[in-house]
PDB file of N, CA and C in Angstrom:
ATOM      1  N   UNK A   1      -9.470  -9.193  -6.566  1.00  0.00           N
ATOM      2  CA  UNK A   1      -8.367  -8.643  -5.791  1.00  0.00           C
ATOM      3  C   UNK A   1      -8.833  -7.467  -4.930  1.00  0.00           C
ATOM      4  N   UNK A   2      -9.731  -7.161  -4.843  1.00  0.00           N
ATOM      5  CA  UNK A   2     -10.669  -6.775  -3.588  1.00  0.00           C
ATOM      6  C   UNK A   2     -10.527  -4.785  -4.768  1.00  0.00           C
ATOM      7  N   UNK A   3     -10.812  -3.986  -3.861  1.00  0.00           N
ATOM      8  CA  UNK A   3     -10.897  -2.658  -4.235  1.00  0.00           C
ATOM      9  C   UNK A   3      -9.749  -2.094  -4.440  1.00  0.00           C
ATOM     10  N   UNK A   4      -8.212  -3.000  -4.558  1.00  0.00           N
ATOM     11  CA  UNK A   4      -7.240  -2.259  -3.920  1.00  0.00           C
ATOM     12  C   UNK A   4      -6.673  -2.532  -5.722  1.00  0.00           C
ATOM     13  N   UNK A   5      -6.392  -1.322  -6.251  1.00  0.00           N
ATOM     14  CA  UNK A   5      -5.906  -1.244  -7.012  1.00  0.00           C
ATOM     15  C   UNK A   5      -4.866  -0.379  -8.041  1.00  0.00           C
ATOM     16  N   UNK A   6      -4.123  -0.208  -9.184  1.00  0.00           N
ATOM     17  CA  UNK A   6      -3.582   0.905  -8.867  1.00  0.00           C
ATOM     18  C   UNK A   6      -3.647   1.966  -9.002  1.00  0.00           C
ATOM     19  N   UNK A   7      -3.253   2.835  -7.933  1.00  0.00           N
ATOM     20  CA  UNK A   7      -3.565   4.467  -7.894  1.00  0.00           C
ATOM     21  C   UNK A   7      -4.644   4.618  -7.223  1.00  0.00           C
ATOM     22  N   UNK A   8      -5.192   3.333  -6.409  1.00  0.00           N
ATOM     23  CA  UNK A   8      -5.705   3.712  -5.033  1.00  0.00           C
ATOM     24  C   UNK A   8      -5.099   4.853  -4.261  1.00  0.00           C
ATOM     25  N   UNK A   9      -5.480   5.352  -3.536  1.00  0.00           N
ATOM     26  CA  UNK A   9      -5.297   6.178  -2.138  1.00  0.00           C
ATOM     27  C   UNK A   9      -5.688   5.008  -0.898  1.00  0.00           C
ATOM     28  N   UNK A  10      -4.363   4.963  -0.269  1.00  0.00           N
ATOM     29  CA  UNK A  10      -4.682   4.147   0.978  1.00  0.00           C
ATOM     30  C   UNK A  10      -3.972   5.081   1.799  1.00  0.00           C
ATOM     31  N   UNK A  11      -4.079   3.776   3.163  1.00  0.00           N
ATOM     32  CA  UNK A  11      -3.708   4.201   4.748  1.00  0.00           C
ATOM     33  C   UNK A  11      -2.832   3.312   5.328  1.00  0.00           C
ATOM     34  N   UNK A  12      -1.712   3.569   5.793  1.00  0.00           N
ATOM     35  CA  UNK A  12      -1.134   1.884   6.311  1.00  0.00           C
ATOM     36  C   UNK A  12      -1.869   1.966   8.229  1.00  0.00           C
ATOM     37  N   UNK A  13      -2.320   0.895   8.000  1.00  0.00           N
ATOM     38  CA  UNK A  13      -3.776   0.869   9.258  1.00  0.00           C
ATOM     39  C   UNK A  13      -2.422   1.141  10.779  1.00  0.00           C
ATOM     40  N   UNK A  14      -1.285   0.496  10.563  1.00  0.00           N
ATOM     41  CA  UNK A  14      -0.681   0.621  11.772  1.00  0.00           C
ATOM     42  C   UNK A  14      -0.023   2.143  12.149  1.00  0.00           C
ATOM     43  N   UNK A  15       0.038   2.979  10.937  1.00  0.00           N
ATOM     44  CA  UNK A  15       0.608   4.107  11.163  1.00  0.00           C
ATOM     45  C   UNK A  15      -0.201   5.348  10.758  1.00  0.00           C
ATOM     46  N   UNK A  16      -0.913   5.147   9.965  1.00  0.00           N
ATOM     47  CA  UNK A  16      -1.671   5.785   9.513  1.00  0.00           C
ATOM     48  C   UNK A  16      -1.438   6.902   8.414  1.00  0.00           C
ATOM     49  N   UNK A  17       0.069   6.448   8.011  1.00  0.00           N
ATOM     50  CA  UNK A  17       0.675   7.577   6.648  1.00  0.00           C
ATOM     51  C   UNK A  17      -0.200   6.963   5.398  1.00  0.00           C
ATOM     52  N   UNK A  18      -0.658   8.000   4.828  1.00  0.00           N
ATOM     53  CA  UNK A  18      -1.518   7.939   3.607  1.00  0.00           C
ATOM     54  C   UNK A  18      -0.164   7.978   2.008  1.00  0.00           C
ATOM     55  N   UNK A  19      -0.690   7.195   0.805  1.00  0.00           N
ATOM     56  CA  UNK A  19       0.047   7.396   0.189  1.00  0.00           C
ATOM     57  C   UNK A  19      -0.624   6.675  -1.301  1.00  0.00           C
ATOM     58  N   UNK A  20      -0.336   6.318  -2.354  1.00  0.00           N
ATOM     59  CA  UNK A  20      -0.716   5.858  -3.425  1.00  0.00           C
ATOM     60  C   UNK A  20       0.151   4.176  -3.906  1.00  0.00           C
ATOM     61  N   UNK A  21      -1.056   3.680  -4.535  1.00  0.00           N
ATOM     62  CA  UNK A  21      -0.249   2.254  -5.033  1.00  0.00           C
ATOM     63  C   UNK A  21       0.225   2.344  -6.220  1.00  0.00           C
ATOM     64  N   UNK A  22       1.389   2.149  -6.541  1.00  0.00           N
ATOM     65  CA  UNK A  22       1.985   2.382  -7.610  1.00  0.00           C
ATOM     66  C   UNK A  22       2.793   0.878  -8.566  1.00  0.00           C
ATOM     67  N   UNK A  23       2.230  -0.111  -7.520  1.00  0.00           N
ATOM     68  CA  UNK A  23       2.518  -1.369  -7.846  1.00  0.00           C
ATOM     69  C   UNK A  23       2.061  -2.992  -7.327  1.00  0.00           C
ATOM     70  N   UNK A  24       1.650  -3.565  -8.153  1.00  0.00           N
ATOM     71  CA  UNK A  24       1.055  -4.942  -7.032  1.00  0.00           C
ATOM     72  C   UNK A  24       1.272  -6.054  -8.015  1.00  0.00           C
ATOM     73  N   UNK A  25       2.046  -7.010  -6.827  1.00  0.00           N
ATOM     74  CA  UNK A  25       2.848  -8.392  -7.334  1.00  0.00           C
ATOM     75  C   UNK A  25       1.609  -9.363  -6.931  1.00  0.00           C
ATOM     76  N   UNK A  26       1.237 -10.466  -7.817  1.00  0.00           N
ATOM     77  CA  UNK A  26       0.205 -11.031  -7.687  1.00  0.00           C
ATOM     78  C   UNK A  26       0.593 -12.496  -7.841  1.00  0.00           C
ATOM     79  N   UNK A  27       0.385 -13.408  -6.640  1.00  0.00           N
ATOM     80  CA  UNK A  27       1.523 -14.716  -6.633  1.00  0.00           C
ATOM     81  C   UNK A  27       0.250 -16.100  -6.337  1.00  0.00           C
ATOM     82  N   UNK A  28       0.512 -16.807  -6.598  1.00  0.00           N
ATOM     83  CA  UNK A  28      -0.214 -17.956  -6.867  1.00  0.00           C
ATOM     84  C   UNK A  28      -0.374 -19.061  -5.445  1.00  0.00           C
ATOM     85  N   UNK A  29       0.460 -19.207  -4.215  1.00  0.00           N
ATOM     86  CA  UNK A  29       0.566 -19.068  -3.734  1.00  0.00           C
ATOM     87  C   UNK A  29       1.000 -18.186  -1.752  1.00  0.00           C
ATOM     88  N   UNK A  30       0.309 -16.884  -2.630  1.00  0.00           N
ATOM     89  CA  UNK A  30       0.713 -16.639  -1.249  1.00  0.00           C
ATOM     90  C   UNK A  30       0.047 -15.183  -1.269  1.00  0.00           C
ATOM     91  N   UNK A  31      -0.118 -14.340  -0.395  1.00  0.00           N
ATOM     92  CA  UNK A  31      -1.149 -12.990  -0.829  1.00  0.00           C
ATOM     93  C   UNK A  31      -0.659 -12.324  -1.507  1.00  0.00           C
ATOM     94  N   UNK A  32      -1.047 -11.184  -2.247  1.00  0.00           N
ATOM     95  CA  UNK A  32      -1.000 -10.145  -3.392  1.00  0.00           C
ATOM     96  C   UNK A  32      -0.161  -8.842  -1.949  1.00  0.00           C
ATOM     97  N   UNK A  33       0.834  -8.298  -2.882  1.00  0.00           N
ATOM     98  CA  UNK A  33       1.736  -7.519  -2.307  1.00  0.00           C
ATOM     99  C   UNK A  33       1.186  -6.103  -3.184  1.00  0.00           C
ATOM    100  N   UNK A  34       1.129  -4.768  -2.568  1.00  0.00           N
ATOM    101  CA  UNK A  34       0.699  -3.838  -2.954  1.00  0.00           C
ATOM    102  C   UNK A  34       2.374  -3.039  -3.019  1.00  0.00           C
ATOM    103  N   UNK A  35       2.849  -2.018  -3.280  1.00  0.00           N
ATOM    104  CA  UNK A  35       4.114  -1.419  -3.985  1.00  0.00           C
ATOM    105  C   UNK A  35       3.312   0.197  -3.167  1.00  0.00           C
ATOM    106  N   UNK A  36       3.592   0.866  -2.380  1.00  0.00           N
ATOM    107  CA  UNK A  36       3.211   1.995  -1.957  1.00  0.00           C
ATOM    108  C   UNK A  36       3.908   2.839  -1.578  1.00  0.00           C
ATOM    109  N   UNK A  37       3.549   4.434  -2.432  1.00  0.00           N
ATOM    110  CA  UNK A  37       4.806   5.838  -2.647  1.00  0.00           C
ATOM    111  C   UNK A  37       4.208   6.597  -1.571  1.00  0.00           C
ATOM    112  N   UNK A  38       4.792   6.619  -0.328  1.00  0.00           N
ATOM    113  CA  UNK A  38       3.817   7.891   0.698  1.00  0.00           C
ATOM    114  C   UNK A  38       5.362   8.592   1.670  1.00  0.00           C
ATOM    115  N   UNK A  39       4.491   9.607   1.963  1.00  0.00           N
ATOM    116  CA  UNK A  39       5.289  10.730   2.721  1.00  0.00           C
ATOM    117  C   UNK A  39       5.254  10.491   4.048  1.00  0.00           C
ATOM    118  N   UNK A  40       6.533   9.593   4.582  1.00  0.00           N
ATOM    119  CA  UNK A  40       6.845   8.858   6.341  1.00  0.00           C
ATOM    120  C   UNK A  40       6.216  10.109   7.296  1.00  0.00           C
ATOM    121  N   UNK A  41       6.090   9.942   8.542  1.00  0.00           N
ATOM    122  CA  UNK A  41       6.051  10.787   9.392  1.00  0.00           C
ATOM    123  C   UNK A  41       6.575  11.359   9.700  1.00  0.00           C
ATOM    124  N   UNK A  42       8.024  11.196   9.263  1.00  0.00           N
ATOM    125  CA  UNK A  42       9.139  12.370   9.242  1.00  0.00           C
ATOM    126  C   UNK A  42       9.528  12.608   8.281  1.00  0.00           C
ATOM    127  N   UNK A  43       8.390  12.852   7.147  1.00  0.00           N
ATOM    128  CA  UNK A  43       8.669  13.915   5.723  1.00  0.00           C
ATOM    129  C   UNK A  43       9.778  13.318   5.141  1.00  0.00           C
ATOM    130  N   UNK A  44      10.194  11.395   4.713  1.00  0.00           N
ATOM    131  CA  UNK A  44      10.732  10.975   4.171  1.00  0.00           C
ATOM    132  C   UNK A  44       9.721  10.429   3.282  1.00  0.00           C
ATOM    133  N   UNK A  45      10.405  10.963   1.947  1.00  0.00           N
ATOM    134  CA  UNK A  45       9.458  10.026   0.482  1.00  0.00           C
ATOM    135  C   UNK A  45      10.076   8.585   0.614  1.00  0.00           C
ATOM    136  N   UNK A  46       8.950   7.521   1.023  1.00  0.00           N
ATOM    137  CA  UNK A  46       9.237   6.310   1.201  1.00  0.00           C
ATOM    138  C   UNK A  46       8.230   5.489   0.265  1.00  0.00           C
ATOM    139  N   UNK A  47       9.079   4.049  -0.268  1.00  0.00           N
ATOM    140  CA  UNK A  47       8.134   3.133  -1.299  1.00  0.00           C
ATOM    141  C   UNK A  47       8.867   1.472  -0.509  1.00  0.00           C
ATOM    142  N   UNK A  48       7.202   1.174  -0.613  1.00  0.00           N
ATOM    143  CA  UNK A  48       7.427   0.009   0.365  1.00  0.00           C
ATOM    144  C   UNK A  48       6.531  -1.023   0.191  1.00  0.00           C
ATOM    145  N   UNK A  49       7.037  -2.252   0.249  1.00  0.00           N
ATOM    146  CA  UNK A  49       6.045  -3.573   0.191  1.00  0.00           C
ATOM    147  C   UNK A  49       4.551  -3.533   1.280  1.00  0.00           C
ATOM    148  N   UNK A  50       3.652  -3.927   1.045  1.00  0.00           N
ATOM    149  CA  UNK A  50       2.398  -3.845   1.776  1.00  0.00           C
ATOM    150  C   UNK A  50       1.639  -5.241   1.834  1.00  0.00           C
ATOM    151  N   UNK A  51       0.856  -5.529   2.168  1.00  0.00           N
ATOM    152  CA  UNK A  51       0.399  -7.053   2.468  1.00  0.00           C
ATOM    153  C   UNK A  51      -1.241  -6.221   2.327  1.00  0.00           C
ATOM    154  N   UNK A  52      -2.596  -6.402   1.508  1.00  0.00           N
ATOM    155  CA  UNK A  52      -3.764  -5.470   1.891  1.00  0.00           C
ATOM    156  C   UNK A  52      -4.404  -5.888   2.866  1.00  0.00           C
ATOM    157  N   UNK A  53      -4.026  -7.174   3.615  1.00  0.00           N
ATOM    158  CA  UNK A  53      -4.341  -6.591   5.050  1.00  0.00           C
ATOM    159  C   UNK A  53      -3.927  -5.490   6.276  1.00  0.00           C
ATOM    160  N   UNK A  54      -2.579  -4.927   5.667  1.00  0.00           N
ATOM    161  CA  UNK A  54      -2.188  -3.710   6.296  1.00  0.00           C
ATOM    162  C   UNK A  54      -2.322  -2.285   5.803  1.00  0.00           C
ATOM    163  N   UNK A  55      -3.350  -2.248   4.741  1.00  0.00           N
ATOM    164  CA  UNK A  55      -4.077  -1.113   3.705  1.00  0.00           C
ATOM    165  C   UNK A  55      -5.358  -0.734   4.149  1.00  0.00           C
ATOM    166  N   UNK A  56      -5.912   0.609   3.563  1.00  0.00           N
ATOM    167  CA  UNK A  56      -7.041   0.882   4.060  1.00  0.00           C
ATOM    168  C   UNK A  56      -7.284   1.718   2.681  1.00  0.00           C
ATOM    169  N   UNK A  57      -8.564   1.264   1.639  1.00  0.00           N
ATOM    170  CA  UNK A  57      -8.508   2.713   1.067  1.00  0.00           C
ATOM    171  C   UNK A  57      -9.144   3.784   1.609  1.00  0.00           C
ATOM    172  N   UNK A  58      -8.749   4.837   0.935  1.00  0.00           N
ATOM    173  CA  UNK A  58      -9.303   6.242   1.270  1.00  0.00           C
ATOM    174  C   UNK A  58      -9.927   6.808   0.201  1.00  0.00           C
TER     175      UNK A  58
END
């Protein structure tokens, strides 16, 4: 499941808000979903579905 695991430190590559994985759904069909707690660009605590092609660790 590549490096991405939990309590990584990632990046969401399109925005670039940094934040921690705090969860990952792992499906038999279809890619592994990462669960990520980070601070929006406007200083909203946000938790949100991720795809790790839209992850970066840090």
């Amino acid at each position: 499941m590549s490096e991405l695991k939990l309590k990584t430190k990632v990046a969401i590559k399109v925005s670039g808000e940094e934040g921690e994985i705090i969860g990952i759904a792992q499906y038999v069909d279809l890619p592994n979903q990462f669960f990520i707690s980070y601070k929006s660009a406007d200083g909203r605590a946000v938790k949100d579905w991720y795809l790790a092609s839209e992850l970066k660790a840090i």
